[in-house]
N, C-alpha and C. Protein backbone atom coordinates (compact mmCIF):
# COMPACT_ATOMS: atom_id res chain seq x y z
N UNK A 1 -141.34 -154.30 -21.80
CA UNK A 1 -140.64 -154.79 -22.96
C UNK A 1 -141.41 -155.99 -23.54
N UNK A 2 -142.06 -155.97 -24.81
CA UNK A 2 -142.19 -156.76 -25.65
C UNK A 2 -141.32 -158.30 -25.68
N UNK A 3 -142.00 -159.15 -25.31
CA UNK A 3 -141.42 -160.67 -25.43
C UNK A 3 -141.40 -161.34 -26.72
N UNK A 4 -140.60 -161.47 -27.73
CA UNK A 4 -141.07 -162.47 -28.66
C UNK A 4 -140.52 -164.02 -28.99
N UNK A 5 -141.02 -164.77 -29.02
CA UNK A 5 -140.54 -166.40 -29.62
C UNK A 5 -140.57 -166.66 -31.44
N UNK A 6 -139.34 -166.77 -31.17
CA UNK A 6 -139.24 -167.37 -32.70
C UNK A 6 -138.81 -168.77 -32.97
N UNK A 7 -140.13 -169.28 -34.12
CA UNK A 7 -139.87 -170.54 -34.03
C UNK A 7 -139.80 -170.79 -35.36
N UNK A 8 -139.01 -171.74 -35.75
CA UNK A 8 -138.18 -171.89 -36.74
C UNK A 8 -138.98 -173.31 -38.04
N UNK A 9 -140.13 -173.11 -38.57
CA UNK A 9 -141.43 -173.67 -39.03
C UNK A 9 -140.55 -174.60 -40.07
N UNK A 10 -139.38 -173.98 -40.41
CA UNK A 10 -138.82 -175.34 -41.87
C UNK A 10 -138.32 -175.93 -41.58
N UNK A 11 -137.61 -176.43 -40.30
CA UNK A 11 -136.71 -176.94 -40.01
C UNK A 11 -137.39 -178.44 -40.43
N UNK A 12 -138.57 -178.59 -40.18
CA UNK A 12 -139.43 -180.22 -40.28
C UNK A 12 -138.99 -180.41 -42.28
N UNK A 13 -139.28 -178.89 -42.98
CA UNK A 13 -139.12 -179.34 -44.36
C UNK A 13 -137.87 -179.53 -44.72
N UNK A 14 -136.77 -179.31 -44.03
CA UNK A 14 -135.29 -179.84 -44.21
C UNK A 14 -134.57 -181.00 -44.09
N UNK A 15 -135.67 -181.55 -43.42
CA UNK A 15 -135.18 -183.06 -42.25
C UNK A 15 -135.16 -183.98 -44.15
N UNK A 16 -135.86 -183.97 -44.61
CA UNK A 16 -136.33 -185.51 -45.49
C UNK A 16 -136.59 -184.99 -46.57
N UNK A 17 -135.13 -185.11 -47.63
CA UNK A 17 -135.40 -184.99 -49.40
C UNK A 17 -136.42 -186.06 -49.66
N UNK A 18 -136.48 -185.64 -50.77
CA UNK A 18 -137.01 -186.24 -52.26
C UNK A 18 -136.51 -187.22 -52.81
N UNK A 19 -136.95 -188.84 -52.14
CA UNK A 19 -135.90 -189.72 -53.13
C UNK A 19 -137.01 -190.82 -53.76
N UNK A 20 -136.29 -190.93 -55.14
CA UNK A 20 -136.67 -191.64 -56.27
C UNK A 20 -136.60 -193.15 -56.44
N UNK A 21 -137.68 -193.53 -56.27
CA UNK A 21 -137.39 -195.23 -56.43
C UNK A 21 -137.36 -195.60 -58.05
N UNK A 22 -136.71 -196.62 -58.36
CA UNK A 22 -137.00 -197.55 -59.47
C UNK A 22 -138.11 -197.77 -60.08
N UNK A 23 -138.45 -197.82 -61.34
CA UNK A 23 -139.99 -198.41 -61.63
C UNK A 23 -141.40 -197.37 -61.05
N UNK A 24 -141.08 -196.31 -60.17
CA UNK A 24 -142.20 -195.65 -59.45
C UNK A 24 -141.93 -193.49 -59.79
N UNK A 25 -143.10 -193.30 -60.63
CA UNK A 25 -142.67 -191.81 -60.90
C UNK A 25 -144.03 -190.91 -60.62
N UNK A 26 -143.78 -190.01 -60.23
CA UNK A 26 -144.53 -188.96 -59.84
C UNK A 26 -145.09 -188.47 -61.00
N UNK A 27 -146.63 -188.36 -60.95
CA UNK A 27 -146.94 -187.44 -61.99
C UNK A 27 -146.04 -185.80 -62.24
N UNK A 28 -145.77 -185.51 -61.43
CA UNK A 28 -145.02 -184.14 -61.38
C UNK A 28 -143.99 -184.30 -62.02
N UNK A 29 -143.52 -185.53 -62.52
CA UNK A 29 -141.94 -185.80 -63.03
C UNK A 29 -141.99 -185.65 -64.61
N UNK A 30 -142.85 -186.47 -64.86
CA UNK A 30 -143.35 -186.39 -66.21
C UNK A 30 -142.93 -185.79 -67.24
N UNK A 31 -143.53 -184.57 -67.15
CA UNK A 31 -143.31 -183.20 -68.20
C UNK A 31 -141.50 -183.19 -68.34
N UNK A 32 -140.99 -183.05 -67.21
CA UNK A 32 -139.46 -183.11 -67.21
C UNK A 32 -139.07 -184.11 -67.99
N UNK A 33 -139.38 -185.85 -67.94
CA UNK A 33 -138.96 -186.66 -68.11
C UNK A 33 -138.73 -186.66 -69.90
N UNK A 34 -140.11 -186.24 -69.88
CA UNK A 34 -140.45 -186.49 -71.96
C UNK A 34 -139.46 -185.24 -72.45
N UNK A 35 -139.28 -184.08 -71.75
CA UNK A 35 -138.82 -182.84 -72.87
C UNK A 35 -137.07 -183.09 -72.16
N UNK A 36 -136.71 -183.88 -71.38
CA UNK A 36 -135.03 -184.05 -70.97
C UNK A 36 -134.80 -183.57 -70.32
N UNK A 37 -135.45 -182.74 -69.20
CA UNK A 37 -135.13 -182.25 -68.37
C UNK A 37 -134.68 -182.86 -67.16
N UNK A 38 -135.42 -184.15 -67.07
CA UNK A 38 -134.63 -184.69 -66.08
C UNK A 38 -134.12 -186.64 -66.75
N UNK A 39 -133.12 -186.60 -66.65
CA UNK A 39 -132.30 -187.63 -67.53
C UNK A 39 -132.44 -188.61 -66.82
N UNK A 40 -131.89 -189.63 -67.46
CA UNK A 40 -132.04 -191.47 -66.25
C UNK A 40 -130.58 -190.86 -65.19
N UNK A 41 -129.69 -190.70 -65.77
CA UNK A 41 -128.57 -190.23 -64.98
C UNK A 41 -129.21 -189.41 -64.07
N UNK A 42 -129.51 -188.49 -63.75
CA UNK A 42 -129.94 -187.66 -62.71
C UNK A 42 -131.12 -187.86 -61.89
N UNK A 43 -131.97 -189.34 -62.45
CA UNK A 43 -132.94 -189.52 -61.54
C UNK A 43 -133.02 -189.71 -60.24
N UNK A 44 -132.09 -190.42 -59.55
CA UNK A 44 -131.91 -190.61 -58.26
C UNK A 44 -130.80 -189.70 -57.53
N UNK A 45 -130.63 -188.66 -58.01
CA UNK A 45 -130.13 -187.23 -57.46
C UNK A 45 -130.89 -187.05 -56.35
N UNK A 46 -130.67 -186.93 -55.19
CA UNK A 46 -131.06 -186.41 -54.07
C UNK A 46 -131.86 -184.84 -54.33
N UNK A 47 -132.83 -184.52 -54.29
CA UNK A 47 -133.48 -183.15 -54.94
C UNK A 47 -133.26 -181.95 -53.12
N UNK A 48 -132.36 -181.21 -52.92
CA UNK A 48 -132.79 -180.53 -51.86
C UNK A 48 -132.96 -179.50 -52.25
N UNK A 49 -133.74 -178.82 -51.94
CA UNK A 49 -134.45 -177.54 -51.51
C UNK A 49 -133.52 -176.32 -50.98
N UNK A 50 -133.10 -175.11 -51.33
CA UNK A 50 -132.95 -173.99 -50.70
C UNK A 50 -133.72 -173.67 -49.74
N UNK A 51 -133.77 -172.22 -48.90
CA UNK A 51 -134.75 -171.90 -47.89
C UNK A 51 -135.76 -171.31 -48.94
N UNK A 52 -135.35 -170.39 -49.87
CA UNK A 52 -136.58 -169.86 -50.48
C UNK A 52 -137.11 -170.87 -50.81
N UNK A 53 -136.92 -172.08 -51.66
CA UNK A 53 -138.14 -172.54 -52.57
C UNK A 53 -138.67 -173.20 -51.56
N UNK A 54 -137.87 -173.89 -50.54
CA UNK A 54 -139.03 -174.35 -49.03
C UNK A 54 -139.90 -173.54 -49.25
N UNK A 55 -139.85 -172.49 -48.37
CA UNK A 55 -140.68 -171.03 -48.12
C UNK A 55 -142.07 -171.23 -49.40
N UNK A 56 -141.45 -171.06 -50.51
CA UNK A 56 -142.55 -171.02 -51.97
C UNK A 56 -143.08 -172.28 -51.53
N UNK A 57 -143.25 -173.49 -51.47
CA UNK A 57 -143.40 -174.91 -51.17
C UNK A 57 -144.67 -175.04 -50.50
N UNK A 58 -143.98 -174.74 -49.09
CA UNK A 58 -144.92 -174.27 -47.75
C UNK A 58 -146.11 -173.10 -48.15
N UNK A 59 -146.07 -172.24 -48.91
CA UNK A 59 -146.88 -171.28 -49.07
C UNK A 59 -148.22 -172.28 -49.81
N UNK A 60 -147.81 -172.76 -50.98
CA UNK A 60 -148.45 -173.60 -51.79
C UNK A 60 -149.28 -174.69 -50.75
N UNK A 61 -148.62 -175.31 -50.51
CA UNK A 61 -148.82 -176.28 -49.17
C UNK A 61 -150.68 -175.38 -48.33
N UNK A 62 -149.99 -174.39 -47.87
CA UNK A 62 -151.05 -173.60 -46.95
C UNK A 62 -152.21 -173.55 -47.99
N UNK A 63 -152.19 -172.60 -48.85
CA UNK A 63 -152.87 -172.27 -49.74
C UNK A 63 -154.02 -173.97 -50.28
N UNK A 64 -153.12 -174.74 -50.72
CA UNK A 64 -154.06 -175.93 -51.01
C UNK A 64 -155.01 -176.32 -50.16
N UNK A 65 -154.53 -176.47 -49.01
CA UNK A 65 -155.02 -177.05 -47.88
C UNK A 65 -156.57 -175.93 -47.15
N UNK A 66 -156.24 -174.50 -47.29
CA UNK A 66 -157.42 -174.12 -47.46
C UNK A 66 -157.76 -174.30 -48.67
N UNK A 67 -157.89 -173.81 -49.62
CA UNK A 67 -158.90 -174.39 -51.06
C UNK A 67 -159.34 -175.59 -50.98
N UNK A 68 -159.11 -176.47 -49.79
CA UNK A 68 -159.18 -177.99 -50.05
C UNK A 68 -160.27 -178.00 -49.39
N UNK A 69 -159.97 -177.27 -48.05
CA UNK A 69 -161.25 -177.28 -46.78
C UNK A 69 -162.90 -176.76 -47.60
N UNK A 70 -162.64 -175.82 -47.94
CA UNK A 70 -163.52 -174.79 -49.54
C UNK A 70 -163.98 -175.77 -50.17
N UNK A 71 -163.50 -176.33 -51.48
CA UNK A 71 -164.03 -177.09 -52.23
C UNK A 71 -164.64 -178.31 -51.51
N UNK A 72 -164.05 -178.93 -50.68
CA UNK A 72 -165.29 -180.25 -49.78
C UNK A 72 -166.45 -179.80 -49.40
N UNK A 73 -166.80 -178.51 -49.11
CA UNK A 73 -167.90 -178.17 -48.57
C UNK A 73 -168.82 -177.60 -49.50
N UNK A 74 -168.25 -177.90 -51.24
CA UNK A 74 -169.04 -177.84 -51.85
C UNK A 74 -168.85 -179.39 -53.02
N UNK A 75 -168.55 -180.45 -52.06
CA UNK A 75 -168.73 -182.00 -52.96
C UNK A 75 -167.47 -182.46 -54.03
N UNK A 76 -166.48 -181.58 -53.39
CA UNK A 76 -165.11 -182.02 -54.38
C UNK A 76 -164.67 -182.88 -53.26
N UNK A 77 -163.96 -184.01 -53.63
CA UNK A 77 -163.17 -185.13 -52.80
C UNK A 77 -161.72 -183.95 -53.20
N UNK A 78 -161.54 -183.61 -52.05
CA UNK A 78 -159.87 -183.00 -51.92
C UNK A 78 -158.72 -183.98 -50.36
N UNK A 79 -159.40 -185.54 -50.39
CA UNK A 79 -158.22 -185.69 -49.33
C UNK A 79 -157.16 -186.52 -50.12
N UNK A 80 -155.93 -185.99 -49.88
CA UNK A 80 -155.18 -186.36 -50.52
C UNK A 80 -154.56 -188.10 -50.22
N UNK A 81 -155.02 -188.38 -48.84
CA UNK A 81 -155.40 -189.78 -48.30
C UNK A 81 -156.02 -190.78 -49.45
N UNK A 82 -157.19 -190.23 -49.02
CA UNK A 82 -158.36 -191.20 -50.38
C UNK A 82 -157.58 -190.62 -51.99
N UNK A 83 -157.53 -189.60 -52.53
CA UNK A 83 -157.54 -189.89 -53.46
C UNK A 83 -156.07 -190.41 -54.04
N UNK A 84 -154.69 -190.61 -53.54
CA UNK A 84 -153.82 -191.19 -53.90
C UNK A 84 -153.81 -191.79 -54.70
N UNK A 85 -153.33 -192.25 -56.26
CA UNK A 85 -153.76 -193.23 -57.34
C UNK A 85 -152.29 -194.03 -57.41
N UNK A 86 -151.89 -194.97 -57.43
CA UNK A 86 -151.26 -195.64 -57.87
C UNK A 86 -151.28 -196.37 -59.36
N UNK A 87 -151.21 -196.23 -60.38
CA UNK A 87 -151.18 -196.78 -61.58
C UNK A 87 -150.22 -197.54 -61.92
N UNK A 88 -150.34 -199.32 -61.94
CA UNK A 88 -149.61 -199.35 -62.39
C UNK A 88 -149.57 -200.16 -63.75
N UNK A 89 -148.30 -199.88 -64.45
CA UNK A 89 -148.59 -200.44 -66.49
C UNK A 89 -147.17 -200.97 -66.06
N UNK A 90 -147.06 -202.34 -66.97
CA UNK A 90 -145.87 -202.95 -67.18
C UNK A 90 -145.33 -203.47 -66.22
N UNK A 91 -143.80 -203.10 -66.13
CA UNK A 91 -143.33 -202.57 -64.54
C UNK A 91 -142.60 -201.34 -63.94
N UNK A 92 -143.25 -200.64 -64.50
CA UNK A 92 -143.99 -198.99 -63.87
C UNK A 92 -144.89 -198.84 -62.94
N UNK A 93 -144.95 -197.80 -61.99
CA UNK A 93 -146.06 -197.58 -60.86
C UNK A 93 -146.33 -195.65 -61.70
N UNK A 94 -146.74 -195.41 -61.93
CA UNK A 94 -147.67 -193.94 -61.93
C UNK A 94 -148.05 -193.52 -60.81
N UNK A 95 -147.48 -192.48 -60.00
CA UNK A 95 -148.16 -192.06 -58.67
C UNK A 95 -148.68 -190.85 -58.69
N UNK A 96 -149.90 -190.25 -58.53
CA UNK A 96 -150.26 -188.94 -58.43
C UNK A 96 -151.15 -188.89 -57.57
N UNK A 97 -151.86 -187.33 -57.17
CA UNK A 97 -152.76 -186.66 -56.49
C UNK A 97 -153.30 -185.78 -56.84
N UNK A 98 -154.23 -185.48 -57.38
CA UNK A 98 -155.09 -184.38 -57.74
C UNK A 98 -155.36 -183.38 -56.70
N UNK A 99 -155.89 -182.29 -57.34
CA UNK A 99 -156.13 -181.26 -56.09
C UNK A 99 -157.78 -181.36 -55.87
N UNK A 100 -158.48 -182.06 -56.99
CA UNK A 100 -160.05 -182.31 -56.27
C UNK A 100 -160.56 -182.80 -57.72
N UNK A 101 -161.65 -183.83 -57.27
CA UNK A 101 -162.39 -184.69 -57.99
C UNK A 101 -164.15 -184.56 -57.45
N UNK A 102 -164.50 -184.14 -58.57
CA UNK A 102 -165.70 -184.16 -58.62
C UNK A 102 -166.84 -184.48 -59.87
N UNK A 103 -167.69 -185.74 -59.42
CA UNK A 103 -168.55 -185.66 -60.83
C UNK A 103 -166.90 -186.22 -62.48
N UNK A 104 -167.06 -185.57 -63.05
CA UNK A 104 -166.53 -186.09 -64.10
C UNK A 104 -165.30 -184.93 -64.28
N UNK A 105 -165.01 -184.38 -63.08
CA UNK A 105 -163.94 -183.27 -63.66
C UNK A 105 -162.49 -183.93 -62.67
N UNK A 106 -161.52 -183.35 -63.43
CA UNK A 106 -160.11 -183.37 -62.16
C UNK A 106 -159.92 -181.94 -62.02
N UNK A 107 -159.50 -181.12 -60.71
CA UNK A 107 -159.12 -179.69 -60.52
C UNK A 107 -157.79 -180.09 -60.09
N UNK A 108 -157.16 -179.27 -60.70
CA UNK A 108 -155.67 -178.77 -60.77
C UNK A 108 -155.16 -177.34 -60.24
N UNK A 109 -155.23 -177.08 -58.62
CA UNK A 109 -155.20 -175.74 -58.29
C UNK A 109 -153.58 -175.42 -58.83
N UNK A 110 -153.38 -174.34 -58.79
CA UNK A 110 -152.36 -173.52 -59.08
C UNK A 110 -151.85 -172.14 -58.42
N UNK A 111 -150.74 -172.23 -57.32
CA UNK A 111 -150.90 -170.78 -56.65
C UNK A 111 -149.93 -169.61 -57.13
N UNK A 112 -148.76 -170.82 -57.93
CA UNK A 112 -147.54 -169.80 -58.11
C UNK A 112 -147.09 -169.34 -56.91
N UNK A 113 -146.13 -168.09 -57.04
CA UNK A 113 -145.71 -167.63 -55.92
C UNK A 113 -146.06 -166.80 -55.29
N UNK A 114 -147.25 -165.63 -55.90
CA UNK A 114 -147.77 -164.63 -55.24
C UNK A 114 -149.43 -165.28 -55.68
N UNK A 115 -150.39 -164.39 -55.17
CA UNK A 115 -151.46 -164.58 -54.99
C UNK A 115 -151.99 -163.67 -56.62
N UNK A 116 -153.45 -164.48 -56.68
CA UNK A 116 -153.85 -163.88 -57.65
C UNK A 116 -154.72 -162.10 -57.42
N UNK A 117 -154.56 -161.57 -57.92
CA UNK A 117 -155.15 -160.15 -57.49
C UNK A 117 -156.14 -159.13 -58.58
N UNK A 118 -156.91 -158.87 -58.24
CA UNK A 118 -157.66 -158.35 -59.65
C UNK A 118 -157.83 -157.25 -59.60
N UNK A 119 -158.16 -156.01 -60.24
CA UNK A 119 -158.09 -154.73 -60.05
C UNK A 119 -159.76 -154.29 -60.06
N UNK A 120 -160.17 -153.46 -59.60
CA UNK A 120 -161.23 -152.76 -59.76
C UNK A 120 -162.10 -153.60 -61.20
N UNK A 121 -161.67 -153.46 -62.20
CA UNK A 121 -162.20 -153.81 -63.83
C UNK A 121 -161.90 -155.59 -64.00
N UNK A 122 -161.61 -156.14 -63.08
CA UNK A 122 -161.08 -157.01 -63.08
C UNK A 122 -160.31 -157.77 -63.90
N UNK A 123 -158.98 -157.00 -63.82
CA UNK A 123 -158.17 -157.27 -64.82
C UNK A 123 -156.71 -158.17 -63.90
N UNK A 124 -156.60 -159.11 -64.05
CA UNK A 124 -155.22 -159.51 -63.64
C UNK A 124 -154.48 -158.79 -63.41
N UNK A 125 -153.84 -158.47 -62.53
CA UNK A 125 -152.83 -157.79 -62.24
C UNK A 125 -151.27 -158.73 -61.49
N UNK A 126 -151.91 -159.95 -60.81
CA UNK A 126 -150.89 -160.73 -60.74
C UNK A 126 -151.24 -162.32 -60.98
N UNK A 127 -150.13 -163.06 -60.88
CA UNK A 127 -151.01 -164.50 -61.32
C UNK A 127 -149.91 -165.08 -62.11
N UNK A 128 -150.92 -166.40 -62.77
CA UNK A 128 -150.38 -167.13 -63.82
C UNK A 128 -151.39 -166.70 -64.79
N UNK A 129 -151.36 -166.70 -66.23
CA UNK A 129 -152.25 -165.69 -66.89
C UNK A 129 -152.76 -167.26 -68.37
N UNK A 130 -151.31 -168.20 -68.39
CA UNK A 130 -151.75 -169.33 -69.00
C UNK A 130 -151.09 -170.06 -68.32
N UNK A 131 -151.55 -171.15 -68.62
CA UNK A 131 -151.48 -172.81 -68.20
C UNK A 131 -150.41 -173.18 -68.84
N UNK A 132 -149.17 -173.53 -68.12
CA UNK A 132 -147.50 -174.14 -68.32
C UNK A 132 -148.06 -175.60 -68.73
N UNK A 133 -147.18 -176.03 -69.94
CA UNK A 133 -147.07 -177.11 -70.24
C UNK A 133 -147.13 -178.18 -69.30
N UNK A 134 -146.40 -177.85 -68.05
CA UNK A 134 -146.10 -179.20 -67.27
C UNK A 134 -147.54 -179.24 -66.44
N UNK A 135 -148.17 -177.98 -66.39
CA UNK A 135 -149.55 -178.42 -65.57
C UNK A 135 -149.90 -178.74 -66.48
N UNK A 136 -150.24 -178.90 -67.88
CA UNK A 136 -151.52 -179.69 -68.41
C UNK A 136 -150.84 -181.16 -68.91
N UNK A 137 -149.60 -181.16 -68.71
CA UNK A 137 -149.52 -182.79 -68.39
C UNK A 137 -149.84 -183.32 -67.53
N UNK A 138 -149.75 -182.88 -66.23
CA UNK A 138 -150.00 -183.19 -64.80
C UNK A 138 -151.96 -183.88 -65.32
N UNK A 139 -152.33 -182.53 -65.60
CA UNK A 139 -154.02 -182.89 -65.68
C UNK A 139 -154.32 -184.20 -66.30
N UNK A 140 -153.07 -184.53 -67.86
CA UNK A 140 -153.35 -185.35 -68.88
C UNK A 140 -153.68 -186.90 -68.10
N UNK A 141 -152.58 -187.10 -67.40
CA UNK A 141 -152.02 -187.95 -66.49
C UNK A 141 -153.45 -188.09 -65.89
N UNK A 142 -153.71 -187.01 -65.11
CA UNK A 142 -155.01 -187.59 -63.86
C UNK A 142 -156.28 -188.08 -64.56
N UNK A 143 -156.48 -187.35 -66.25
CA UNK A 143 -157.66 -187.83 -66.12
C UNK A 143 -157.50 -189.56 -66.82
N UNK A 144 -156.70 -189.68 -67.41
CA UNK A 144 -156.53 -191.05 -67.41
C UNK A 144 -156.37 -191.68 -66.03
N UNK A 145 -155.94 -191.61 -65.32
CA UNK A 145 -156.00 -192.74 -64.18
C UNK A 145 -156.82 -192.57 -63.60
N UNK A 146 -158.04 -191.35 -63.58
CA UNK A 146 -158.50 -191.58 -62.52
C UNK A 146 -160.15 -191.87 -63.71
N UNK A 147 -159.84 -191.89 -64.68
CA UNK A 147 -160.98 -192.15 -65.77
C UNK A 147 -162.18 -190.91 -65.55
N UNK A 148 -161.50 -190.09 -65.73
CA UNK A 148 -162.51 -188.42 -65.84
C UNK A 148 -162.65 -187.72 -66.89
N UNK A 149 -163.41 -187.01 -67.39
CA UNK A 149 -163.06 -186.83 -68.70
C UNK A 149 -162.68 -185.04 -69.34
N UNK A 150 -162.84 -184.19 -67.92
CA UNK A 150 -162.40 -182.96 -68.15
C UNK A 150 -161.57 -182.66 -67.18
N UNK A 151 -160.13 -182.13 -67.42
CA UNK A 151 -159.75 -181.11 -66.31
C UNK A 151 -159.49 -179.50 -66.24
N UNK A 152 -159.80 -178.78 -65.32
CA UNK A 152 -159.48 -177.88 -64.87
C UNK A 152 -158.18 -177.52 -64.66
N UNK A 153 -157.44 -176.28 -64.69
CA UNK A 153 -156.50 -175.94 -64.14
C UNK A 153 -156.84 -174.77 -63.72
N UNK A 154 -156.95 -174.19 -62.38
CA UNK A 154 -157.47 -172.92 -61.90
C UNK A 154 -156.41 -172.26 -60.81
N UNK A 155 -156.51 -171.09 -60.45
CA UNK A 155 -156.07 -170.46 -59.60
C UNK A 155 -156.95 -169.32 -58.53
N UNK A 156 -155.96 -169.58 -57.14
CA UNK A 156 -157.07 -168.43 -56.77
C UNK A 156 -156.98 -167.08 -56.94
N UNK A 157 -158.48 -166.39 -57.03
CA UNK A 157 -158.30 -165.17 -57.40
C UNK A 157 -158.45 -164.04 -56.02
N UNK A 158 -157.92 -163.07 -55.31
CA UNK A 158 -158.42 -162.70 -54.39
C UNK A 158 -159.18 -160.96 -55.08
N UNK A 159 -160.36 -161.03 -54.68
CA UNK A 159 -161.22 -159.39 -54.77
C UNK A 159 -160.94 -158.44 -53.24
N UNK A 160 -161.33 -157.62 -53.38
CA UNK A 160 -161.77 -157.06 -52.26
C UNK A 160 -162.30 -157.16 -50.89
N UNK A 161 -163.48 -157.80 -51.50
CA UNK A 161 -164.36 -158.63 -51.07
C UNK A 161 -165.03 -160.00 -51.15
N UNK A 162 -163.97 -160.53 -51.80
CA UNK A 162 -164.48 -162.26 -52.53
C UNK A 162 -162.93 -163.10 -53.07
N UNK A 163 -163.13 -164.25 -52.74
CA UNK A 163 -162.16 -165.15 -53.08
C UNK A 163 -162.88 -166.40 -54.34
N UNK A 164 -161.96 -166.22 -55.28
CA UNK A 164 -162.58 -167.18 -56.62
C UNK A 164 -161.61 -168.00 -57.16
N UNK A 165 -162.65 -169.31 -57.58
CA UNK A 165 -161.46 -169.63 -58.37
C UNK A 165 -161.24 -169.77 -59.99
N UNK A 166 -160.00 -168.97 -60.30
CA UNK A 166 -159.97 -168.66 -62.11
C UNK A 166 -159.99 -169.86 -62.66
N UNK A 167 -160.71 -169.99 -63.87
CA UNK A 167 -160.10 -171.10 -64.32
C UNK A 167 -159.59 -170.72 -65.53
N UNK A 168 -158.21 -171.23 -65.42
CA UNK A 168 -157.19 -170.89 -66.67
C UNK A 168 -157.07 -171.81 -68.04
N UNK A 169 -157.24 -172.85 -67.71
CA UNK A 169 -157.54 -173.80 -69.22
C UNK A 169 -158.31 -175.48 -68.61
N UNK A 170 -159.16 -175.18 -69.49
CA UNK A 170 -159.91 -177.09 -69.43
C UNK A 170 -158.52 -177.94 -70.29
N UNK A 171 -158.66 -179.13 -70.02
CA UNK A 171 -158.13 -180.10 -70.78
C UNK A 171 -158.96 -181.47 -70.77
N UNK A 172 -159.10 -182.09 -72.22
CA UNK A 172 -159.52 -183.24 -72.43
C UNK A 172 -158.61 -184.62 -72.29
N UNK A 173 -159.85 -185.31 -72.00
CA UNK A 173 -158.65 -186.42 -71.96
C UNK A 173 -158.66 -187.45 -72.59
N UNK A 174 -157.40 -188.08 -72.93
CA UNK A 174 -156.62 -188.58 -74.32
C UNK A 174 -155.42 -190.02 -73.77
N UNK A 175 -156.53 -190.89 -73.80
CA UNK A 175 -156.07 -192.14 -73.71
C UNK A 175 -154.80 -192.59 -74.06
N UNK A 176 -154.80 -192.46 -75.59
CA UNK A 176 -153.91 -192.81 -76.37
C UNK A 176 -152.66 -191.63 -76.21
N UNK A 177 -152.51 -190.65 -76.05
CA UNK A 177 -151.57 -189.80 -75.13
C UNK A 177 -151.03 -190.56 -73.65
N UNK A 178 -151.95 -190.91 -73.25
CA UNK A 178 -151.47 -191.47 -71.94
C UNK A 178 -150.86 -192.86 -71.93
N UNK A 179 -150.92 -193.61 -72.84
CA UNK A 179 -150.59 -194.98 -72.87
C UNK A 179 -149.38 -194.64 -73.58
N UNK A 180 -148.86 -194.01 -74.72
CA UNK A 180 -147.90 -193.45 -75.23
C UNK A 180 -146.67 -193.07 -74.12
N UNK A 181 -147.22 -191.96 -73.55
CA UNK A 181 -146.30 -191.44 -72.12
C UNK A 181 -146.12 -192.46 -71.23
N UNK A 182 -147.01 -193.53 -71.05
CA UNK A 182 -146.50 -195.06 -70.45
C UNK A 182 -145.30 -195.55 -70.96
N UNK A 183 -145.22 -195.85 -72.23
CA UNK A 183 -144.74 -196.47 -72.64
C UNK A 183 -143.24 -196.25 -72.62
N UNK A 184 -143.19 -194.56 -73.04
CA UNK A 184 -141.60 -193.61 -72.80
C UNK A 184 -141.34 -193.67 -71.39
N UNK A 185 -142.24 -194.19 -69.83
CA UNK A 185 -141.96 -194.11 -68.87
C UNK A 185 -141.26 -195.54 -68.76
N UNK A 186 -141.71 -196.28 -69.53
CA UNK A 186 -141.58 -197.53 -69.51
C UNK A 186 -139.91 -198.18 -70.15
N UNK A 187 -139.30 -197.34 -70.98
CA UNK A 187 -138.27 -197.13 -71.67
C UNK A 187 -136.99 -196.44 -71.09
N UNK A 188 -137.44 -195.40 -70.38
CA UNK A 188 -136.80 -194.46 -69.43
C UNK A 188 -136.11 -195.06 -68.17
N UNK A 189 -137.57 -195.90 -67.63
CA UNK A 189 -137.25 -197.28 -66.33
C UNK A 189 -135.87 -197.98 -66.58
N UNK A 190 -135.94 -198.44 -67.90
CA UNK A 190 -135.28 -199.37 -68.62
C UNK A 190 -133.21 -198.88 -68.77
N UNK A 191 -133.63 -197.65 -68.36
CA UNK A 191 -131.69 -196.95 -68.72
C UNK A 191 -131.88 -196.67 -67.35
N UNK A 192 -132.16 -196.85 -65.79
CA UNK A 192 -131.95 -196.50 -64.81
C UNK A 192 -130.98 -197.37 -64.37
């Protein structure tokens, strides 16, 4: 008879929400913040997680972390240690992490929920096919703080025989966009 152990891998991602300090916002918040999606009232909402979007979370999680190992071994800074940015304007903190810095670019991986897959002709068959608003704020954000002047937003692609990475849209970067979005972060602080 077959022995098996089952071990229960989310339980660590259940232990410790998502909580929101004063004055300090995640680049990831951003996009929400400017279009109302997430209000001063609801900022310090405790954010928990279902099992699926854990599950989606963790997948992403895996996925980065190889692409991360990948891209260092070809001169992208992917530790999320070193590259941590703290920005801060006013009395605002800006916090983000890029998925890799190299030379004059920011990369912005992207896994979604299934993997990217290409057919024979190499035609998409699954994926993200364009770049969501809230990732190319995310990018807008990095290349101002981290003073770069192109970003990437890519995904991986899997072949047959080869793993790539797509790239789905460049974005430039735009100072005066970013000091602007300071400023509404700065206003936003202000009704908490």
């Amino acid at each position: 008879m077959k022995q098996t152990y089952t071990y229960d891998l989310m339980a660590f991602a259940r232990q410790e929400p998502r909580k929101r300090i004063k004055g300090r916002f995640k680049v990831s918040d951003v996009w929400a913040i400017q279009n109302g999606y997430l209000q001063p009232s609801q900022y310090f909402d405790t954010e928990i997680m279902d099992d699926e979007q854990l599950v989606k979370t963790q997948w992403g999680v895996m996925f980065h972390e190889y692409f991360s190992t990948l891209l260092s071994r070809d001169g992208w800074q992917t530790s999320q240690k070193e590259m941590k940015k703290e920005y801060t304007y006013k009395d605002i903190t800006l916090v983000g992490i890029p998925d890799g810095l190299k030379d004059n670019i920011v990369l912005e991986l992207k896994t979604k929920n299934e993997i990217v897959v290409a057919d024979e002709n190499e035609h998409i068959i699954q994926g993200i096919v364009e770049a969501k608003d809230w990732y190319i704020t995310q990018v807008k954000c990095y290349l101002s703080m981290y003073e770069k002047e192109i970003g990437w937003i890519a995904q991986p692609r899997f072949e047959k025989n080869a793993i790539h990475l797509e790239l789905v849209r460049t974005v430039k970067r735009n100072d005066e966009w970013f000091f602007n979005m300071l400023d509404e972060l700065v206003e936003f602080n202000k009704k908490l």
